[in-house]
PDB file of N, CA and C in Angstrom:
ATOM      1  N   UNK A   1      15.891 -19.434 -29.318  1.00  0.00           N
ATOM      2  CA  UNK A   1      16.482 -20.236 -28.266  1.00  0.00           C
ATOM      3  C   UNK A   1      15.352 -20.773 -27.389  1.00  0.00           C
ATOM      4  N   UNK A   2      15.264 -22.115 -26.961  1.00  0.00           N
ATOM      5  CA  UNK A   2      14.628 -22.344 -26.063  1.00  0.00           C
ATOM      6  C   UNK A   2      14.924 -22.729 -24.272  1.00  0.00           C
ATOM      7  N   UNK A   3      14.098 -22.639 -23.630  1.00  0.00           N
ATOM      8  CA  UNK A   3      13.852 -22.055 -22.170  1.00  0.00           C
ATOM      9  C   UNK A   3      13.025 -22.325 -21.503  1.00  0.00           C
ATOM     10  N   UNK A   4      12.849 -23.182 -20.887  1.00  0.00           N
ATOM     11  CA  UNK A   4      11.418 -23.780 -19.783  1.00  0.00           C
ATOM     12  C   UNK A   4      11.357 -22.240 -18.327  1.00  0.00           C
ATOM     13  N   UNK A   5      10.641 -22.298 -18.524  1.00  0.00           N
ATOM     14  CA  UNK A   5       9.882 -20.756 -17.413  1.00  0.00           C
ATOM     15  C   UNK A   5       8.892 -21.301 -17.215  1.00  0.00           C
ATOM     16  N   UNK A   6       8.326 -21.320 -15.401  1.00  0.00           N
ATOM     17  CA  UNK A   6       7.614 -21.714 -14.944  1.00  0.00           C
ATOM     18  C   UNK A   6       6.410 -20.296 -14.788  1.00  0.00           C
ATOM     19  N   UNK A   7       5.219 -20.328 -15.223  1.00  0.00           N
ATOM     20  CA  UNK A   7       4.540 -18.938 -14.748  1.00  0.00           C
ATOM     21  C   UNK A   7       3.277 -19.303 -14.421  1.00  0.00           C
ATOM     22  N   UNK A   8       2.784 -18.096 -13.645  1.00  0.00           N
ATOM     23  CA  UNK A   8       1.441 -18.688 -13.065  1.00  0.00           C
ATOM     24  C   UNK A   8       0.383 -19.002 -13.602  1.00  0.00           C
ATOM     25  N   UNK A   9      -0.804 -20.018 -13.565  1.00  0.00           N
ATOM     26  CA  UNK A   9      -1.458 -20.990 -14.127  1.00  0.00           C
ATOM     27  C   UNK A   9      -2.584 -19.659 -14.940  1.00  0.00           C
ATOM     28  N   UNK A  10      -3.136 -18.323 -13.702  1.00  0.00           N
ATOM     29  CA  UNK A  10      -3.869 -18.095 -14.411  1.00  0.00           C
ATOM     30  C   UNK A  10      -2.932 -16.535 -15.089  1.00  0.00           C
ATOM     31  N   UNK A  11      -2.256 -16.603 -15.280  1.00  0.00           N
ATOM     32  CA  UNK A  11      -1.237 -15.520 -15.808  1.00  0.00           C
ATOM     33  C   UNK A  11      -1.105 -16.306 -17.358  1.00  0.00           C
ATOM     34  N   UNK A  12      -0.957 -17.342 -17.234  1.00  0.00           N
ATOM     35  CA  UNK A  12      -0.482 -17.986 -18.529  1.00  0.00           C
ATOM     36  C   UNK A  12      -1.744 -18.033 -19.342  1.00  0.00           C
ATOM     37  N   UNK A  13      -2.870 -18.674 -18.769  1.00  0.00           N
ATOM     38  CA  UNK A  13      -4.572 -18.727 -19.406  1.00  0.00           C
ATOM     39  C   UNK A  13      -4.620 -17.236 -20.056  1.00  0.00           C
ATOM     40  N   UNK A  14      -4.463 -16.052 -19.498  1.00  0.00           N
ATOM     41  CA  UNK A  14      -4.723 -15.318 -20.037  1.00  0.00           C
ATOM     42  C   UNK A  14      -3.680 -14.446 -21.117  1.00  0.00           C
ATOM     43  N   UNK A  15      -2.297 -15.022 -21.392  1.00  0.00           N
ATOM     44  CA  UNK A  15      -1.707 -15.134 -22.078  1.00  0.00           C
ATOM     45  C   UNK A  15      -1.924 -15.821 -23.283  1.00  0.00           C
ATOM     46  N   UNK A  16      -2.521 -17.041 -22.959  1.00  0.00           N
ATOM     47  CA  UNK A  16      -2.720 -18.231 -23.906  1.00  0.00           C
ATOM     48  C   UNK A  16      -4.578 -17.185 -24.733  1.00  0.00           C
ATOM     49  N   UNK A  17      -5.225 -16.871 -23.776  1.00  0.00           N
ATOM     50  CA  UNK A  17      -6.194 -15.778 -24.674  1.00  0.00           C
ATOM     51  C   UNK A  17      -6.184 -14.806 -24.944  1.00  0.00           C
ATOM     52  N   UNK A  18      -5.500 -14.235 -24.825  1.00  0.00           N
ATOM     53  CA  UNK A  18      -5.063 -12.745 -25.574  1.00  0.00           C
ATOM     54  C   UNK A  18      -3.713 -13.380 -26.869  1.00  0.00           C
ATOM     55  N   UNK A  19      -3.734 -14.121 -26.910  1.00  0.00           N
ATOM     56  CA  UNK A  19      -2.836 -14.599 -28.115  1.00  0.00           C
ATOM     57  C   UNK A  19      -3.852 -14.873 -29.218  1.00  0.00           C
ATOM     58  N   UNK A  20      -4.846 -15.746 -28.732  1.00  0.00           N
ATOM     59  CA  UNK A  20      -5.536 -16.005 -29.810  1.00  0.00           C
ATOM     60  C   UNK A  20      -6.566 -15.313 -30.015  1.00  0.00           C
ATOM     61  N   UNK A  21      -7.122 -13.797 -29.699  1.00  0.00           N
ATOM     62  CA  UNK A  21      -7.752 -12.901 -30.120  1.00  0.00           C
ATOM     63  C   UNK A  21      -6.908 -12.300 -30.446  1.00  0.00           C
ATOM     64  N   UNK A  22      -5.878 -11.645 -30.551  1.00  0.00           N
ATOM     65  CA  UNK A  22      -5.122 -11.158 -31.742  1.00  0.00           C
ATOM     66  C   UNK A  22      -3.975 -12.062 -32.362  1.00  0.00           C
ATOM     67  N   UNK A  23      -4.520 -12.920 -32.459  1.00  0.00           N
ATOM     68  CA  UNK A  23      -3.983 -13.780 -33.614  1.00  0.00           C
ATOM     69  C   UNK A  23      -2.534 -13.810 -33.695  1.00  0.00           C
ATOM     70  N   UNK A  24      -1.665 -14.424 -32.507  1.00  0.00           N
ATOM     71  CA  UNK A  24      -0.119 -14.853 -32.799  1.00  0.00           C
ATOM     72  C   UNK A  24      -0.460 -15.762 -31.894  1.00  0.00           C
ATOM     73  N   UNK A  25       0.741 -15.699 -31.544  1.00  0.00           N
ATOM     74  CA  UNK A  25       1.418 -16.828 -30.787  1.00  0.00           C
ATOM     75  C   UNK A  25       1.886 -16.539 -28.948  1.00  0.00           C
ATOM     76  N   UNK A  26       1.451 -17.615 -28.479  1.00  0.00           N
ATOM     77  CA  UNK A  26       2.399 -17.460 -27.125  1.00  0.00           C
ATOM     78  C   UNK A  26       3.177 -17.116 -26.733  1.00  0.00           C
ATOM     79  N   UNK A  27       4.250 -17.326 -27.620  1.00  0.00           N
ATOM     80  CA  UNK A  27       5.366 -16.584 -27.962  1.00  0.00           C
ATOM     81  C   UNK A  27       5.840 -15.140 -28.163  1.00  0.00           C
ATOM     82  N   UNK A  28       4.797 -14.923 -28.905  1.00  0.00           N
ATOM     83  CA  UNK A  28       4.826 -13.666 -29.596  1.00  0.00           C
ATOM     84  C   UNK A  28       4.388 -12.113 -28.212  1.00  0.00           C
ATOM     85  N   UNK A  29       2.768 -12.990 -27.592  1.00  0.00           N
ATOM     86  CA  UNK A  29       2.870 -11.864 -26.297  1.00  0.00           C
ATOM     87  C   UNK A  29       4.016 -12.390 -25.852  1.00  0.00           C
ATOM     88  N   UNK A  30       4.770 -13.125 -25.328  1.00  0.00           N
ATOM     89  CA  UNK A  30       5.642 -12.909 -24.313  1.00  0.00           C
ATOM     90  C   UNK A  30       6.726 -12.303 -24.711  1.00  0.00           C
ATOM     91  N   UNK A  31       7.251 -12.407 -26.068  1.00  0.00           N
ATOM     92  CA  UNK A  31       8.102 -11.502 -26.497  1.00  0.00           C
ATOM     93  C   UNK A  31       8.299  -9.856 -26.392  1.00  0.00           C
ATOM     94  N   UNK A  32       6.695 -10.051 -26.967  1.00  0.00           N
ATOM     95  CA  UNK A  32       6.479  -8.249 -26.880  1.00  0.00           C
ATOM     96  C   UNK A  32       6.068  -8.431 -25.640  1.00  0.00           C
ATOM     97  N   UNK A  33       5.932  -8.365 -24.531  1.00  0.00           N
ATOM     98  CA  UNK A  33       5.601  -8.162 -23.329  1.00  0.00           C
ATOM     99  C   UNK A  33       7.142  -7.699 -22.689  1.00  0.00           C
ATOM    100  N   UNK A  34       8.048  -8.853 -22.547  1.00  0.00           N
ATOM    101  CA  UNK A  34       9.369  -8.518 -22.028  1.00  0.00           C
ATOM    102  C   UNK A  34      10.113  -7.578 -22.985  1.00  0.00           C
ATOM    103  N   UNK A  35       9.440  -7.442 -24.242  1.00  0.00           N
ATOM    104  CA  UNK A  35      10.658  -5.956 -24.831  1.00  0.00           C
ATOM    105  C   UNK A  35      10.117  -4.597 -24.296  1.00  0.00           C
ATOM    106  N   UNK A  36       8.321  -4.730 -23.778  1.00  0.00           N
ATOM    107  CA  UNK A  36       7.722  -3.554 -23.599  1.00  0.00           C
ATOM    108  C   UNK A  36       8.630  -2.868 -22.102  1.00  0.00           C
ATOM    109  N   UNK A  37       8.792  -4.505 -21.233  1.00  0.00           N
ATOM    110  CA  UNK A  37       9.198  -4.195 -20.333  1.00  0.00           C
ATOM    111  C   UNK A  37      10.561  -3.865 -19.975  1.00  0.00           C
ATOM    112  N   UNK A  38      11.349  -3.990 -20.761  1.00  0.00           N
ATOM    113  CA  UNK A  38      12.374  -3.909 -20.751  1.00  0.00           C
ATOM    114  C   UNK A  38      12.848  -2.462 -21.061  1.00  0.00           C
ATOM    115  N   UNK A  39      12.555  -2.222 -22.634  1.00  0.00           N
ATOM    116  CA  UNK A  39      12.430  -1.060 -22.827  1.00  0.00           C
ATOM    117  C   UNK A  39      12.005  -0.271 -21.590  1.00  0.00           C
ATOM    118  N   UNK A  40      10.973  -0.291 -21.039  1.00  0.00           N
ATOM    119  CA  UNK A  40      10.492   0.696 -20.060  1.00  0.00           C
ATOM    120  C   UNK A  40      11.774   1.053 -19.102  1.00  0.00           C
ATOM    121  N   UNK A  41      12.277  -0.183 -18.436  1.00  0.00           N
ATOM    122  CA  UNK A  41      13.437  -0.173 -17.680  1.00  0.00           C
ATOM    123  C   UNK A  41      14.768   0.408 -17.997  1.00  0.00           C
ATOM    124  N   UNK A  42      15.157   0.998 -19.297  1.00  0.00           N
ATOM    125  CA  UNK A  42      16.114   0.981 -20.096  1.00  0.00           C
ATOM    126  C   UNK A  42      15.611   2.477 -20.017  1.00  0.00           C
ATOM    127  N   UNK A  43      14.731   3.174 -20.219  1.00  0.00           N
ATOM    128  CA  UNK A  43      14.642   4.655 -20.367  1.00  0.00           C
ATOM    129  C   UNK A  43      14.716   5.163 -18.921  1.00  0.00           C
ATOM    130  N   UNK A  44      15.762   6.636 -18.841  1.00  0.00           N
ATOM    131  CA  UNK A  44      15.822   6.931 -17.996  1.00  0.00           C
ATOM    132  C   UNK A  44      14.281   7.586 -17.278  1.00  0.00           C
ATOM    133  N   UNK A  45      14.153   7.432 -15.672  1.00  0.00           N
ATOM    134  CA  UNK A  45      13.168   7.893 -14.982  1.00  0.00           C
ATOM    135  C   UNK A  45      12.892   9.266 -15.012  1.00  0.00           C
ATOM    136  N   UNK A  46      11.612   9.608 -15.409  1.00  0.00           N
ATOM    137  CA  UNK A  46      10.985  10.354 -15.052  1.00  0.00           C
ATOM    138  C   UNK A  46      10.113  11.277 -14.092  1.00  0.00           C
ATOM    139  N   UNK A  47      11.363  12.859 -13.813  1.00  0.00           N
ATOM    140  CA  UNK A  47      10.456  13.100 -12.326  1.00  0.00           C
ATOM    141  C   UNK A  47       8.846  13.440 -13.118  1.00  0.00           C
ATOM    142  N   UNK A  48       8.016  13.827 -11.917  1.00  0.00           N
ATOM    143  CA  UNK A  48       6.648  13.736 -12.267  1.00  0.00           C
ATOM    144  C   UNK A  48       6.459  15.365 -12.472  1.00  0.00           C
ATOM    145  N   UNK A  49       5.755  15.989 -13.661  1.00  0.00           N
ATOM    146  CA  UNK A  49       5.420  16.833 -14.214  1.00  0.00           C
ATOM    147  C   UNK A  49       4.688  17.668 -13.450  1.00  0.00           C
ATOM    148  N   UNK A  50       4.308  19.033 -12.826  1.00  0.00           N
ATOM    149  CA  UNK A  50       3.298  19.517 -12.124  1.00  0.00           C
ATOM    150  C   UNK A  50       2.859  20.350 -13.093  1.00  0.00           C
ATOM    151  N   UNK A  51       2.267  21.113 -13.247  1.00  0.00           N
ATOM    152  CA  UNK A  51       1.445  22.385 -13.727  1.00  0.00           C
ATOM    153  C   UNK A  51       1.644  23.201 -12.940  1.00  0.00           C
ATOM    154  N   UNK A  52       1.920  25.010 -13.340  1.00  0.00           N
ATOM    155  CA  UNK A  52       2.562  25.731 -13.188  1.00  0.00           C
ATOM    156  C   UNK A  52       1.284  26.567 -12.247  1.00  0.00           C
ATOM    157  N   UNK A  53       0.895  26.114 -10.811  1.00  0.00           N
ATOM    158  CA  UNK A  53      -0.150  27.092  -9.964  1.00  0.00           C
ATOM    159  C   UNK A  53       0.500  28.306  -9.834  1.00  0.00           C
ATOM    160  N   UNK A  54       1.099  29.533  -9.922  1.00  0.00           N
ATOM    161  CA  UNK A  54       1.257  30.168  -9.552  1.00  0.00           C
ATOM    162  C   UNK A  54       0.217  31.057  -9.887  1.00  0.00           C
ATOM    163  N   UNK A  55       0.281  31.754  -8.829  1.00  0.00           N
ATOM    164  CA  UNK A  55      -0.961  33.164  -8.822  1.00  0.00           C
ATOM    165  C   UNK A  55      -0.612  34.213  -9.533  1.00  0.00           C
ATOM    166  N   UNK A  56      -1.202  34.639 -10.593  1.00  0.00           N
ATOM    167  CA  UNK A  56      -1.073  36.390 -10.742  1.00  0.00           C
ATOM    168  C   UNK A  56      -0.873  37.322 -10.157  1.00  0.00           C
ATOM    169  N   UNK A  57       0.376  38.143 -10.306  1.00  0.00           N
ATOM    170  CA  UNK A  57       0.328  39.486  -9.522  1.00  0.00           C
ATOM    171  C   UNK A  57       1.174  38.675  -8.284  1.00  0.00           C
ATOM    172  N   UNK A  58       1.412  37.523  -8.033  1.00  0.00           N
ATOM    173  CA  UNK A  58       1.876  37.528  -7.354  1.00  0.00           C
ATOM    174  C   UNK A  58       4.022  37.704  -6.899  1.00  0.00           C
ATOM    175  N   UNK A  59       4.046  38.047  -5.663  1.00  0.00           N
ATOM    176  CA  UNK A  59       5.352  38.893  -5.863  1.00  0.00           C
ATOM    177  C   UNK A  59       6.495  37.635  -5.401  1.00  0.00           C
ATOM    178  N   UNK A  60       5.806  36.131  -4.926  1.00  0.00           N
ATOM    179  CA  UNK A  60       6.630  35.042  -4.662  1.00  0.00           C
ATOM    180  C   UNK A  60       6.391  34.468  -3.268  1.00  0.00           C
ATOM    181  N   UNK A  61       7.315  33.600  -2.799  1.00  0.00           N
ATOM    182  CA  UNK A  61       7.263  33.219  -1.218  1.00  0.00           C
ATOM    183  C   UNK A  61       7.437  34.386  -0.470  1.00  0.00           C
ATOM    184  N   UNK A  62       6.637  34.022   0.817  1.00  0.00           N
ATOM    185  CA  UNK A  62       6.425  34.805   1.829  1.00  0.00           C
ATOM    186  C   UNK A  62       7.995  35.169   2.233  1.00  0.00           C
ATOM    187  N   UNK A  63       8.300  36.412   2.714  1.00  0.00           N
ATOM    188  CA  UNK A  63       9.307  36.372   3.753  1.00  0.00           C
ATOM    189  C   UNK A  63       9.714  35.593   4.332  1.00  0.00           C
ATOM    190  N   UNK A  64      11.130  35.309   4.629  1.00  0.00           N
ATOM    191  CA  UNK A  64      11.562  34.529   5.441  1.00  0.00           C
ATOM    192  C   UNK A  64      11.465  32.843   4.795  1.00  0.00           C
ATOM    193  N   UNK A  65      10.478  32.289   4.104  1.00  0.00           N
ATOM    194  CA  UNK A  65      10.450  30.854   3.547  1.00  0.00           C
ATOM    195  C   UNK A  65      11.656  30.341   2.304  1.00  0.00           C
ATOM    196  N   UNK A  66      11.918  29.499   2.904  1.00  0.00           N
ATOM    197  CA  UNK A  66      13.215  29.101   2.064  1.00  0.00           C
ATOM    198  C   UNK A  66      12.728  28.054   0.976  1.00  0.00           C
ATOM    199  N   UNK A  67      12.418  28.170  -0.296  1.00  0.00           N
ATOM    200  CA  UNK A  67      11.244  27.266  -0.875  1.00  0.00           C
ATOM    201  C   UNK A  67      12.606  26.019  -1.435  1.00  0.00           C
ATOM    202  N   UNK A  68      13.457  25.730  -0.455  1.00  0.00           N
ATOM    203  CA  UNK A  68      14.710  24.588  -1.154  1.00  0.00           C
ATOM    204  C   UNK A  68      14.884  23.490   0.124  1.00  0.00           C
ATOM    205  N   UNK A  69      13.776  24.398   1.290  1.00  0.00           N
ATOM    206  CA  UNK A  69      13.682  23.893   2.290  1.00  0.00           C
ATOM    207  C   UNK A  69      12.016  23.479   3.094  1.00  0.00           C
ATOM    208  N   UNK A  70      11.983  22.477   2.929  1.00  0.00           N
ATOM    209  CA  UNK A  70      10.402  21.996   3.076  1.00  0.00           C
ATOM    210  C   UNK A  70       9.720  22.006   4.219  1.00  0.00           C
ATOM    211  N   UNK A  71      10.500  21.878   5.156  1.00  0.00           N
ATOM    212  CA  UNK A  71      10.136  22.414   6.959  1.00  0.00           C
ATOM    213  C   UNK A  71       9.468  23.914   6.794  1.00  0.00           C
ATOM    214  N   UNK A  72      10.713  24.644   6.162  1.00  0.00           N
ATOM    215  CA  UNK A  72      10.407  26.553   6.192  1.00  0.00           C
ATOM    216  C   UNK A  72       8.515  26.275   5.361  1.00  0.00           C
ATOM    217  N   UNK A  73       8.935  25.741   4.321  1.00  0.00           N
ATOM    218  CA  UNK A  73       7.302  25.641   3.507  1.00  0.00           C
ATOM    219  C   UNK A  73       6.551  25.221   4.144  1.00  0.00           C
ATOM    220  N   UNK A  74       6.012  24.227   4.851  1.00  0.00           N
ATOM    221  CA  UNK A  74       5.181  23.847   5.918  1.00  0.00           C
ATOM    222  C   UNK A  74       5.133  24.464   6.654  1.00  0.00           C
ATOM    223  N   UNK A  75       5.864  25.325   7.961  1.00  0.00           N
ATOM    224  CA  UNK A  75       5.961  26.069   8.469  1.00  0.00           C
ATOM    225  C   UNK A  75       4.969  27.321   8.319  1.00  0.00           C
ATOM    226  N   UNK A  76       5.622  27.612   7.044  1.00  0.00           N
ATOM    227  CA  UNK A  76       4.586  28.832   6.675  1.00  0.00           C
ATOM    228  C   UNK A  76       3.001  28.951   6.586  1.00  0.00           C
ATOM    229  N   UNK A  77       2.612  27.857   5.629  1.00  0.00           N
ATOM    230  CA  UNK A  77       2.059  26.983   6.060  1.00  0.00           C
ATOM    231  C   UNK A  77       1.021  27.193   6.750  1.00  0.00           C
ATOM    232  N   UNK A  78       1.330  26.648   7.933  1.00  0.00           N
ATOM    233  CA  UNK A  78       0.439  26.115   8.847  1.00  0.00           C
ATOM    234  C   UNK A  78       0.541  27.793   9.877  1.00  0.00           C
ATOM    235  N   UNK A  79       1.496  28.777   9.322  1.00  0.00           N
ATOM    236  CA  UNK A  79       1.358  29.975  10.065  1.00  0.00           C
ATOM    237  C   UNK A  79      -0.004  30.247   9.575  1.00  0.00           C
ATOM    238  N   UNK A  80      -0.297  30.000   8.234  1.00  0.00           N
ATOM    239  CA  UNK A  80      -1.344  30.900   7.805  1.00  0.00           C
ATOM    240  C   UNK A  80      -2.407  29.999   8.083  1.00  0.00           C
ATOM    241  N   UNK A  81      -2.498  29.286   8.222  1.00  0.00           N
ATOM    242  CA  UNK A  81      -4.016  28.323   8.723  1.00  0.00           C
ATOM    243  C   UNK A  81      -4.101  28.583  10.093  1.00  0.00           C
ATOM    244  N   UNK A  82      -3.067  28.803  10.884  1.00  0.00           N
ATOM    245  CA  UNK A  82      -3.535  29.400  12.501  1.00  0.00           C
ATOM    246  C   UNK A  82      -4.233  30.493  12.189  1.00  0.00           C
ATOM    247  N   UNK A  83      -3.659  31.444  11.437  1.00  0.00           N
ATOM    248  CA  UNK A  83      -3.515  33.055  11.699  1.00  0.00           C
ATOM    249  C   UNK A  83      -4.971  33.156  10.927  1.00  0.00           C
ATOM    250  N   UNK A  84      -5.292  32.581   9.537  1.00  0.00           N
ATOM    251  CA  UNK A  84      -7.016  32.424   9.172  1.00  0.00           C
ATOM    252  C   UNK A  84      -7.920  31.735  10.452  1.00  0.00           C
ATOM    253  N   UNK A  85      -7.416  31.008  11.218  1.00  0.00           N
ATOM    254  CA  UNK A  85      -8.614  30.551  12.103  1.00  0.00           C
ATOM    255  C   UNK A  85      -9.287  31.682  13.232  1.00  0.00           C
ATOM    256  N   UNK A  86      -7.838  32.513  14.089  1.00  0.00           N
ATOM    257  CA  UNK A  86      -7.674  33.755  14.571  1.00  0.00           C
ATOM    258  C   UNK A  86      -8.614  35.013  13.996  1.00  0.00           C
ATOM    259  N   UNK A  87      -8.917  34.948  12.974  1.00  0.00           N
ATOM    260  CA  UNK A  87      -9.621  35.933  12.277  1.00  0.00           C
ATOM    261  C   UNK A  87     -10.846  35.567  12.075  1.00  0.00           C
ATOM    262  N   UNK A  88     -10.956  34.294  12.067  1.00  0.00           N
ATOM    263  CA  UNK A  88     -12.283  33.397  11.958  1.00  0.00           C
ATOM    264  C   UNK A  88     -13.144  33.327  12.779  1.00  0.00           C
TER     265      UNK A  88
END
């Protein structure tokens, strides 16, 4: 099907050269470009992965910290960065 799309001058230049170092068509990146993107949009989101810090031996949150509640975690927190300076 054809479709006039207006795109930007140097968006397109470098469309128009990356076509002809791998050898298709104008067409062809923009095709695979909007299925890459599309696709992307079409898979559900991904929360972001952490790695598992926990300490050895250790017995969990402090007393009293509610770890479902992010105030209590900060809180704690910043108890122990007073209470290290105090000793400091």
């Amino acid at each position: 099907m054809k479709t006039t799309v207006e795109i930007n001058e140097s968006l397109l230049r470098r469309a128009k050269q990356r076509a002809a170092t791998d050898g298709t068509t104008l067409r062809g990146i923009i095709e695979q470009a909007l299925q890459r993107l599309l696709d992307e949009m079409d898979r559900p989101a991904r929360g972001i992965r952490l790695r598992d810090a926990r300490f050895r031996g250790g017995t969990g949150p402090a007393p009293g910290v509610d770890l479902s509640d992010w105030s209590s975690i900060r809180g704690s927190i910043e108890a122990q960065r007073w209470s290290s300076l105090d000793r400091g």
